[in-house]
C-alpha atoms as a PDB file:
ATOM      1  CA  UNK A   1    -136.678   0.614-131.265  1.00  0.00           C
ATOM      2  CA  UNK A   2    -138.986  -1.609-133.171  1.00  0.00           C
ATOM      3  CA  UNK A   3    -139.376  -0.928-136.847  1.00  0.00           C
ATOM      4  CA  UNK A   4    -143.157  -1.373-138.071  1.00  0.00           C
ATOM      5  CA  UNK A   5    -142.225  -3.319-141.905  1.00  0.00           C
ATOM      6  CA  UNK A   6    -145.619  -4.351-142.915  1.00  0.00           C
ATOM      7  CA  UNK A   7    -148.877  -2.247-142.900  1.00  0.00           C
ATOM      8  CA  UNK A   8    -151.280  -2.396-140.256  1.00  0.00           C
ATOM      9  CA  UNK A   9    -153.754  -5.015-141.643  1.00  0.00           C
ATOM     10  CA  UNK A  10    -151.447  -7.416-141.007  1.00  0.00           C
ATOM     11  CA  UNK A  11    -150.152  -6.833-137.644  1.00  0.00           C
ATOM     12  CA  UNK A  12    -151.185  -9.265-134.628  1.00  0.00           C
ATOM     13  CA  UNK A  13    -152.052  -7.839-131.621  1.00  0.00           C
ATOM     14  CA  UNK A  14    -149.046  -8.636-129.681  1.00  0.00           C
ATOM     15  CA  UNK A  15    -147.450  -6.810-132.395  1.00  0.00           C
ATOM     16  CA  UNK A  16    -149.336  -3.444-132.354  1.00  0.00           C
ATOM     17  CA  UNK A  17    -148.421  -3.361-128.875  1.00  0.00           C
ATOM     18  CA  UNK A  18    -145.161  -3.681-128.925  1.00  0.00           C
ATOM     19  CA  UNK A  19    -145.138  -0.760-131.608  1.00  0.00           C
ATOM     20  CA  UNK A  20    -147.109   1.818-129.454  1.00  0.00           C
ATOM     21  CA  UNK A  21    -144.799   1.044-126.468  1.00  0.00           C
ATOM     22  CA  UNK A  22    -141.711   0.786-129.140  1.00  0.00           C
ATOM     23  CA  UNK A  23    -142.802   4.562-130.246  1.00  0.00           C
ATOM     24  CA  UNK A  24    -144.532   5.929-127.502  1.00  0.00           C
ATOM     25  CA  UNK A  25    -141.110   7.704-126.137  1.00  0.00           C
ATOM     26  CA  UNK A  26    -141.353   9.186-129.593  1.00  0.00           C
ATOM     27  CA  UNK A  27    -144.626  10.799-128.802  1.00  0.00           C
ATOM     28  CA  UNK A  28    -143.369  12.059-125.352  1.00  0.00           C
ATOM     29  CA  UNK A  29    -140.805  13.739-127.354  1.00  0.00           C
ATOM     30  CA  UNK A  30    -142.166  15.326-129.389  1.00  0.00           C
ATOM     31  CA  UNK A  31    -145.748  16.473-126.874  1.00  0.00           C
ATOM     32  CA  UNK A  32    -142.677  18.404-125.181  1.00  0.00           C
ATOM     33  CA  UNK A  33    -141.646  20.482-128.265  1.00  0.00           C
ATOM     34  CA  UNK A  34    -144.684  21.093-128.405  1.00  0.00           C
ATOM     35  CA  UNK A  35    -146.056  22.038-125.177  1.00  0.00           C
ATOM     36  CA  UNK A  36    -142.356  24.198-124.849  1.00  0.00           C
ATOM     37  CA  UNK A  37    -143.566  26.185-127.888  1.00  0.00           C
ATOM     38  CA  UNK A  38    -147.365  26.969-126.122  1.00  0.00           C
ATOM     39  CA  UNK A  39    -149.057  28.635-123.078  1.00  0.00           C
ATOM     40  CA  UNK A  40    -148.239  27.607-119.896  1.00  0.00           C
ATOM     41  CA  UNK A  41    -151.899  26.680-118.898  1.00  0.00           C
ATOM     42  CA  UNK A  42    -151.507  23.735-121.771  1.00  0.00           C
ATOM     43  CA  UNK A  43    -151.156  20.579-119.931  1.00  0.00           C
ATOM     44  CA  UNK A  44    -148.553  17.745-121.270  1.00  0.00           C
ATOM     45  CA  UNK A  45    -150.448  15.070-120.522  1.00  0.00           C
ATOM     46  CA  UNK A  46    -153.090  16.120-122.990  1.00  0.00           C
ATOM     47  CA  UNK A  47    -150.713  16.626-125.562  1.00  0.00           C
ATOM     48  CA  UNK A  48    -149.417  13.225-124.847  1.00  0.00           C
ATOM     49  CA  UNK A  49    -152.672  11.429-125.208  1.00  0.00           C
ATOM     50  CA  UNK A  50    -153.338  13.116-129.259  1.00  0.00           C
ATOM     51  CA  UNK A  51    -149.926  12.389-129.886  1.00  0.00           C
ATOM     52  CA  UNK A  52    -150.876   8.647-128.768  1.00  0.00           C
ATOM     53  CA  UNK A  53    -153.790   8.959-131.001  1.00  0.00           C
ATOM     54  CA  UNK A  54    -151.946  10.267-134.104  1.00  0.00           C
ATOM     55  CA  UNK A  55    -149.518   6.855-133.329  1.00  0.00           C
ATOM     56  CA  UNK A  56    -152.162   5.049-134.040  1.00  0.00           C
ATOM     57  CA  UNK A  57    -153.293   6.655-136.993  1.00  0.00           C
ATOM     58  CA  UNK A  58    -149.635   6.184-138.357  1.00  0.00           C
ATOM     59  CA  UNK A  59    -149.471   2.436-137.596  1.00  0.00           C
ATOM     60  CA  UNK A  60    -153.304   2.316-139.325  1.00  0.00           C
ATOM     61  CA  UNK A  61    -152.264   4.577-142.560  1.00  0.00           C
ATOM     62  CA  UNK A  62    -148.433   3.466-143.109  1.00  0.00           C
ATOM     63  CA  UNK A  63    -147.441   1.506-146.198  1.00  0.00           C
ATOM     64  CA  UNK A  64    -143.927   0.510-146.164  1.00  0.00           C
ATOM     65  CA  UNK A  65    -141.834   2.191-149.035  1.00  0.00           C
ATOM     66  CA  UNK A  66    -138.334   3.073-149.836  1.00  0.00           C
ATOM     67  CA  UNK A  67    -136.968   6.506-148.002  1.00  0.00           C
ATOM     68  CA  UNK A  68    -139.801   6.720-145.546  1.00  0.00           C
ATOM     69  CA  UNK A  69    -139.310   4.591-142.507  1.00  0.00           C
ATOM     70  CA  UNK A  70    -142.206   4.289-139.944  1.00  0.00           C
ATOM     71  CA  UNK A  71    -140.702   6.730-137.628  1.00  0.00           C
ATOM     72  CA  UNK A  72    -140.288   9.645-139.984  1.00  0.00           C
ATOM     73  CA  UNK A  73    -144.201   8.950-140.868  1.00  0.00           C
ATOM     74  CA  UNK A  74    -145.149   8.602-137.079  1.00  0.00           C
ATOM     75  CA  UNK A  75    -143.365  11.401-136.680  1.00  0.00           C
ATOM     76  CA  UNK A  76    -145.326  13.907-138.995  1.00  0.00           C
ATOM     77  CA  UNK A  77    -148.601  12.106-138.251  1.00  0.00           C
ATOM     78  CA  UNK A  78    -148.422  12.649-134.012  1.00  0.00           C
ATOM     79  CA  UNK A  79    -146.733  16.291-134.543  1.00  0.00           C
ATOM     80  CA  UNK A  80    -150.458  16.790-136.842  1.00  0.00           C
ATOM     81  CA  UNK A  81    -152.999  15.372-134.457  1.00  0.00           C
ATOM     82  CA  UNK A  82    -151.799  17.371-131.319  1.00  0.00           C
ATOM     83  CA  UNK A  83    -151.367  20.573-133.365  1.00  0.00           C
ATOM     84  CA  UNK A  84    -155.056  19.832-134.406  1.00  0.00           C
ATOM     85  CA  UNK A  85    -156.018  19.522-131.026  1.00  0.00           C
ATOM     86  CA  UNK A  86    -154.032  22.929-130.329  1.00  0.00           C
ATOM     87  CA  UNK A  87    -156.313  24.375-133.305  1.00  0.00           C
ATOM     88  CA  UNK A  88    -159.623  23.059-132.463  1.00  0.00           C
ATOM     89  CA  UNK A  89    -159.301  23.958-128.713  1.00  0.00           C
ATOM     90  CA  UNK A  90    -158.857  27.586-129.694  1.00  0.00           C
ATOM     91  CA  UNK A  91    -154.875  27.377-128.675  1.00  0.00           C
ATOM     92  CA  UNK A  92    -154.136  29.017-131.907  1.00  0.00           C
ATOM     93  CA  UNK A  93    -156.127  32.307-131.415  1.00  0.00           C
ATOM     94  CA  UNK A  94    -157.198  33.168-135.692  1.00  0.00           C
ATOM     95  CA  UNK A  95    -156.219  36.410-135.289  1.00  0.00           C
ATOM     96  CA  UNK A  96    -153.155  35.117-134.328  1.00  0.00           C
ATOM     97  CA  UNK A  97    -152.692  33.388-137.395  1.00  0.00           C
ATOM     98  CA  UNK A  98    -153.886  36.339-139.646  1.00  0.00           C
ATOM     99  CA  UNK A  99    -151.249  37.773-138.095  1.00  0.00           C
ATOM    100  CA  UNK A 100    -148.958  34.934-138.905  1.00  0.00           C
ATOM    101  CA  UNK A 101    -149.775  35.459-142.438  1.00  0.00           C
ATOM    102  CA  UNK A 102    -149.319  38.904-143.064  1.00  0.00           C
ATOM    103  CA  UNK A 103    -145.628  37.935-141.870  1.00  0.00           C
ATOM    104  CA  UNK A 104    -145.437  35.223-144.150  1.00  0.00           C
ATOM    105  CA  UNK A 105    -146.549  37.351-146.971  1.00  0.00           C
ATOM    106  CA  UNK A 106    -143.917  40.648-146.368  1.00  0.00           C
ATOM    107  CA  UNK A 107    -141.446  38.210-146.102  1.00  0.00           C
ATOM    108  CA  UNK A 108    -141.567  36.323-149.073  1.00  0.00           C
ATOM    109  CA  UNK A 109    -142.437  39.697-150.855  1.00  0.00           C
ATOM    110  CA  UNK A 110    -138.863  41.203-149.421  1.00  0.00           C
ATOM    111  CA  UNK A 111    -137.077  38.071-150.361  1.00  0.00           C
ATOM    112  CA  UNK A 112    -138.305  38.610-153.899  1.00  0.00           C
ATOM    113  CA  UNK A 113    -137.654  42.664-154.131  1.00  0.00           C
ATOM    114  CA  UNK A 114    -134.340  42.243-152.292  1.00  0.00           C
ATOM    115  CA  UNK A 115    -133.217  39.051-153.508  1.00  0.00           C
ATOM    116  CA  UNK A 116    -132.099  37.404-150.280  1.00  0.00           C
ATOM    117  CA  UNK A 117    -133.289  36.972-146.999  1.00  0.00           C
ATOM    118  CA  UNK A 118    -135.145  40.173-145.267  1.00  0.00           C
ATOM    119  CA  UNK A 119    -133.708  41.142-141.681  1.00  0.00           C
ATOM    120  CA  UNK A 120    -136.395  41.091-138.915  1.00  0.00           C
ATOM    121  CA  UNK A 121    -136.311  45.422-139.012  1.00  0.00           C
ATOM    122  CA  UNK A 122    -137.418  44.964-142.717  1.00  0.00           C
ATOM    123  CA  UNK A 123    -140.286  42.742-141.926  1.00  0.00           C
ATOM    124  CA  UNK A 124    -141.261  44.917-139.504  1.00  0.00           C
ATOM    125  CA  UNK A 125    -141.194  48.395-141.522  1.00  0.00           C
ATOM    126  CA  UNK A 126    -142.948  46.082-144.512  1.00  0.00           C
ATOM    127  CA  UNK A 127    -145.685  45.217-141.804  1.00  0.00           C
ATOM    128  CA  UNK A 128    -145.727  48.875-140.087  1.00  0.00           C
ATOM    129  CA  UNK A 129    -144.904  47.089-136.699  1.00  0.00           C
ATOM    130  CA  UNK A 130    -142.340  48.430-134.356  1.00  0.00           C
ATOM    131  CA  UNK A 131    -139.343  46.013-133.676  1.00  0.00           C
ATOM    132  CA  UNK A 132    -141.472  45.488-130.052  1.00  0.00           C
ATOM    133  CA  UNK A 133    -144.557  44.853-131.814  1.00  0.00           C
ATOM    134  CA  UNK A 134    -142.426  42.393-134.133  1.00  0.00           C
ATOM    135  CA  UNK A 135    -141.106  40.428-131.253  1.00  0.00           C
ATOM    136  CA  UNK A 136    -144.480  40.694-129.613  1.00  0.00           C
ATOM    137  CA  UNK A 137    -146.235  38.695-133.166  1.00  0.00           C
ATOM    138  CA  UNK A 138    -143.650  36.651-133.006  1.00  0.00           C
ATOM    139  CA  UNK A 139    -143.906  35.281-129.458  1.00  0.00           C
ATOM    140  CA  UNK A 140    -147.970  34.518-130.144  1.00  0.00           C
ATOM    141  CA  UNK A 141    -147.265  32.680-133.246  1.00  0.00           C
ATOM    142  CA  UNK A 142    -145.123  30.197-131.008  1.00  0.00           C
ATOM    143  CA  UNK A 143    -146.879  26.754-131.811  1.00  0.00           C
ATOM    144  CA  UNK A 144    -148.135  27.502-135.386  1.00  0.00           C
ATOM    145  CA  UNK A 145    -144.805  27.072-136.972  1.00  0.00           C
ATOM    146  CA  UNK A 146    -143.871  24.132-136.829  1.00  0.00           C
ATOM    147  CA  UNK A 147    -141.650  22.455-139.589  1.00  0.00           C
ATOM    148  CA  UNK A 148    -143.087  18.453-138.420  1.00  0.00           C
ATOM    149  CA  UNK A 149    -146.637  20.415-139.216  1.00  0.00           C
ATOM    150  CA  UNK A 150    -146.809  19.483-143.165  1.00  0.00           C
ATOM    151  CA  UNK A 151    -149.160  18.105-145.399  1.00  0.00           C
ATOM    152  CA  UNK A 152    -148.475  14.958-146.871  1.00  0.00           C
ATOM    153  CA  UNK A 153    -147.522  15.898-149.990  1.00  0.00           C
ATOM    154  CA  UNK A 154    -144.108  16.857-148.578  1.00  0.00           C
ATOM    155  CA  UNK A 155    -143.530  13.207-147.667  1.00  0.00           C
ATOM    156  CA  UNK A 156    -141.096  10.815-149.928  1.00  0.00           C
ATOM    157  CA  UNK A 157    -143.651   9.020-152.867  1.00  0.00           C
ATOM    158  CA  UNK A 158    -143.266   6.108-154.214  1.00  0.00           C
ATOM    159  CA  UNK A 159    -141.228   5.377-157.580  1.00  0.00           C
ATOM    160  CA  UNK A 160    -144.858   4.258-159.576  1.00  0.00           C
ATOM    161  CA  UNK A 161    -145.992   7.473-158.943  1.00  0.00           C
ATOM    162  CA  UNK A 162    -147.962  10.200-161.572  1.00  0.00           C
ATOM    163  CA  UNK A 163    -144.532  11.083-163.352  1.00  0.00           C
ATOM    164  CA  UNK A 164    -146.453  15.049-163.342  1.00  0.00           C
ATOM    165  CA  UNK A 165    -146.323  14.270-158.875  1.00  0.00           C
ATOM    166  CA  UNK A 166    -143.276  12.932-158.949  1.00  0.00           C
ATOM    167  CA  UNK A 167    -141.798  15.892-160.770  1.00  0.00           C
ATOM    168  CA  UNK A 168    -143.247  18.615-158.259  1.00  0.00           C
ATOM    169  CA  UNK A 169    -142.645  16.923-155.560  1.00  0.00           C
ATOM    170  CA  UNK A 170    -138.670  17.016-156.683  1.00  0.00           C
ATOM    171  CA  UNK A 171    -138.912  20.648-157.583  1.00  0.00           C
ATOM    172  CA  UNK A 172    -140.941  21.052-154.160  1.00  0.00           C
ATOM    173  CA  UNK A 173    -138.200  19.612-152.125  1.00  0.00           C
ATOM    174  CA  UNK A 174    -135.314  21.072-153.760  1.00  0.00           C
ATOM    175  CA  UNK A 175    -136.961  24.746-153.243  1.00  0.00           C
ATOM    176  CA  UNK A 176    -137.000  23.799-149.693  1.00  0.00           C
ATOM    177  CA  UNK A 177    -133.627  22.590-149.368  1.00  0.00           C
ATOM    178  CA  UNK A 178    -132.413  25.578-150.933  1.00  0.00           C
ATOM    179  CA  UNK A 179    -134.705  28.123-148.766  1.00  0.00           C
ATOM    180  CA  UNK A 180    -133.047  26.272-145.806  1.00  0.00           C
ATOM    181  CA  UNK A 181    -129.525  26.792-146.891  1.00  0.00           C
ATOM    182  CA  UNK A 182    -130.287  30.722-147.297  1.00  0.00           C
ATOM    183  CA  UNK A 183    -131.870  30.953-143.892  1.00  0.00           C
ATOM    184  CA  UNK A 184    -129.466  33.565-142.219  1.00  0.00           C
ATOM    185  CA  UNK A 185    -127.348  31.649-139.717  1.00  0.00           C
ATOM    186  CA  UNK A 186    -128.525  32.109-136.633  1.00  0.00           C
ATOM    187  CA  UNK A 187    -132.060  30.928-137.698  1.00  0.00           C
ATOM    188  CA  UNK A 188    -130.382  27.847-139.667  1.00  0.00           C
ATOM    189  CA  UNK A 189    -128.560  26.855-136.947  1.00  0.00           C
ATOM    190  CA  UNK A 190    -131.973  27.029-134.631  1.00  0.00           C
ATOM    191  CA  UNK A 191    -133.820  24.962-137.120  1.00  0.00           C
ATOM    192  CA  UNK A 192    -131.101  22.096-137.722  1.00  0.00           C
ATOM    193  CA  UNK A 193    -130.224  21.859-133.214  1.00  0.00           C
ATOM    194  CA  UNK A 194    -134.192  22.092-133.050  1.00  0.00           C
ATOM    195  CA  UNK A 195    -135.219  19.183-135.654  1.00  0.00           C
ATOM    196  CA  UNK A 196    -132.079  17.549-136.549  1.00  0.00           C
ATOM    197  CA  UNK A 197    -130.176  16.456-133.083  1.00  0.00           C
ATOM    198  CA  UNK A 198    -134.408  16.907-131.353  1.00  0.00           C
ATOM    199  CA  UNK A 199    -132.685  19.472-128.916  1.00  0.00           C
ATOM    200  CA  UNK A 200    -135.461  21.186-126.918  1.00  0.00           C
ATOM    201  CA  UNK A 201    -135.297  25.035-127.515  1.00  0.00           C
ATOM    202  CA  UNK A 202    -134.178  25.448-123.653  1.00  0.00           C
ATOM    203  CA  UNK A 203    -131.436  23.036-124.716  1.00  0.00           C
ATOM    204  CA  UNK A 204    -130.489  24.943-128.448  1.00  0.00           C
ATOM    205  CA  UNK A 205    -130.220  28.272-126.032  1.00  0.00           C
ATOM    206  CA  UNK A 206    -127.793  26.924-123.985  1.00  0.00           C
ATOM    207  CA  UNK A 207    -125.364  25.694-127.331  1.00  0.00           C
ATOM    208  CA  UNK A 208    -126.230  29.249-129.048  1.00  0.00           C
ATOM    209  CA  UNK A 209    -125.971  30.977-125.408  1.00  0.00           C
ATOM    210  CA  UNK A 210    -129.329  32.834-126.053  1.00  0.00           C
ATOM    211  CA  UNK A 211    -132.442  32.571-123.771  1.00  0.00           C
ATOM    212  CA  UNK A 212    -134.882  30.342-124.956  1.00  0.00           C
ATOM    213  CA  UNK A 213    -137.195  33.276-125.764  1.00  0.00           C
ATOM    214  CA  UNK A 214    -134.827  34.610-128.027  1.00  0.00           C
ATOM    215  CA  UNK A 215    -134.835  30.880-129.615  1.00  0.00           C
ATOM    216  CA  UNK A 216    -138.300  30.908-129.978  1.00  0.00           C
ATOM    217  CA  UNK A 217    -138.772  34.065-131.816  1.00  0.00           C
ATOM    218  CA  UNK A 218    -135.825  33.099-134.268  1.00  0.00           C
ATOM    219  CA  UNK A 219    -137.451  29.069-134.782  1.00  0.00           C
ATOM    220  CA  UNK A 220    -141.022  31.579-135.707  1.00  0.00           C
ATOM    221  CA  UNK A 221    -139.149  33.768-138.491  1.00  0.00           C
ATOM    222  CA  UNK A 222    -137.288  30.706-140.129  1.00  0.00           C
ATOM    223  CA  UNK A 223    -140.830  29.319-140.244  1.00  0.00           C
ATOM    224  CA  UNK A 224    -142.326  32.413-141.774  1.00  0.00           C
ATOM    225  CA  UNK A 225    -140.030  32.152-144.612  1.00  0.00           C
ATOM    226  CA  UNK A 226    -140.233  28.574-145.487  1.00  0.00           C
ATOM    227  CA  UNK A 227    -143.725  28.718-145.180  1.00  0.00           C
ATOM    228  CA  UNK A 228    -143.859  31.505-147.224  1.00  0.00           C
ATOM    229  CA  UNK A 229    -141.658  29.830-149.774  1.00  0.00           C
ATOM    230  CA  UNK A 230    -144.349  26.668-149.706  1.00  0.00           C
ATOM    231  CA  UNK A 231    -147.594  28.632-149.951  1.00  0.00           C
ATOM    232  CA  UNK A 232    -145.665  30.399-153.682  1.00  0.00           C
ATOM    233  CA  UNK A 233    -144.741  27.027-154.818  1.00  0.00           C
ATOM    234  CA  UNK A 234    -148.448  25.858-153.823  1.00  0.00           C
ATOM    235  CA  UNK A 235    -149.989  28.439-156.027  1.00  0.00           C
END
């Protein structure tokens, strides 16, 4: 795969081109995750084409720098535009998201009272939700959670940085290495098949011999906790 070294400015035509075909597999990729994660009704090929436009946002905005190569950039950048897309076309439903929240929020509040990860039946008593209710919240929050979805801020920095950024984006990182780590197991093991070896969650079902529902609702609730754990350190 072609590696984009320079920043955009000074790429020829012939060059951009051979980039967007270089990465456009990349944004096929990853418009499946996403369209696995979302209502049947949602059609690929319109995921495809924002994808397409957030590679082209990545090969306008990247500027080459140690420990982020072009395709971890493109990567967050086309994973953001068609989640925008999802967002602005009323995919994501707002109450949806409320609900998402108040997850997020008993959660992190459990991890903090108990002093390690909450089961799901203790999320749900903290939320007043039966366990089918729970699994119900769960299932329409699938496409809001995302780990590729982050802001920038998560994203390596360079060395001549504010030493004040620098620092909390070390601490930042670390806290999110560690939530990850204390993920119980089945829920780690979903999040590094999902976005470490890019298995599709029909594919991370098979290995964990779950169906891909099951894998869905699990990818959600490791999402509500790191997400919780970000929106804390953000405060």
């Amino acid at each position: 795969m072609a590696k984009l070294k320079q920043p955009y400015t000074q790429v020829l035509a012939d060059d951009l081109q051979e980039a967007i075909r270089a990465h456009t597999p990349l944004v096929r990729r990853l418009a499946y995750q996403v369209a696995s994660r979302l209502p049947a009704n949602v059609e690929l090929d319109d995921l495809i084409q924002e994808g397409m436009m957030g590679l082209l946002d990545a090969i306008k905005r990247y500027k080459p720098q140690p420990g982020l190569p072009f395709e971890s950039y493109a990567r967050i950048r086309i994973t953001g535009a068609i989640y925008d897309s999802c967002r602005e076309n009323d995919i994501l439903p707002r109450n949806q998201r409320d609900k998402l929240t108040e997850l997020e929020r008993a959660t992190r509040k459990l991890e903090q009272e108990l002093g390690r990860p909450p089961t799901e039946q203790e999320i749900a008593e903290s939320c007043s939700l039966t366990m089918e209710e729970y699994f119900q919240t769960l299932d329409a929050s699938v496409g809001m959670t995302a780990i590729d979805d982050v802001p920038e801020t998560l994203l390596p920095i360079a060395e001549d940085a504010d030493p004040a950024l620098i620092t909390s984006h070390k601490q930042l990182k670390l806290q999110i290495s560690t939530m990850l780590k204390n993920l119980p197991e089945k829920e780690r093991l979903v999040v590094a098949l999902h976005y470490q070896e890019d298995l599709s969650f029909r594919e991370v079902a098979y290995v964990m011999d779950l169906t891909p529902g099951r894998i869905s609702q699990l990818h959600t609730q490791a999402m509500v906790r790191i997400r919780g754990l970000m929106s804390d350190f953000a405060r």
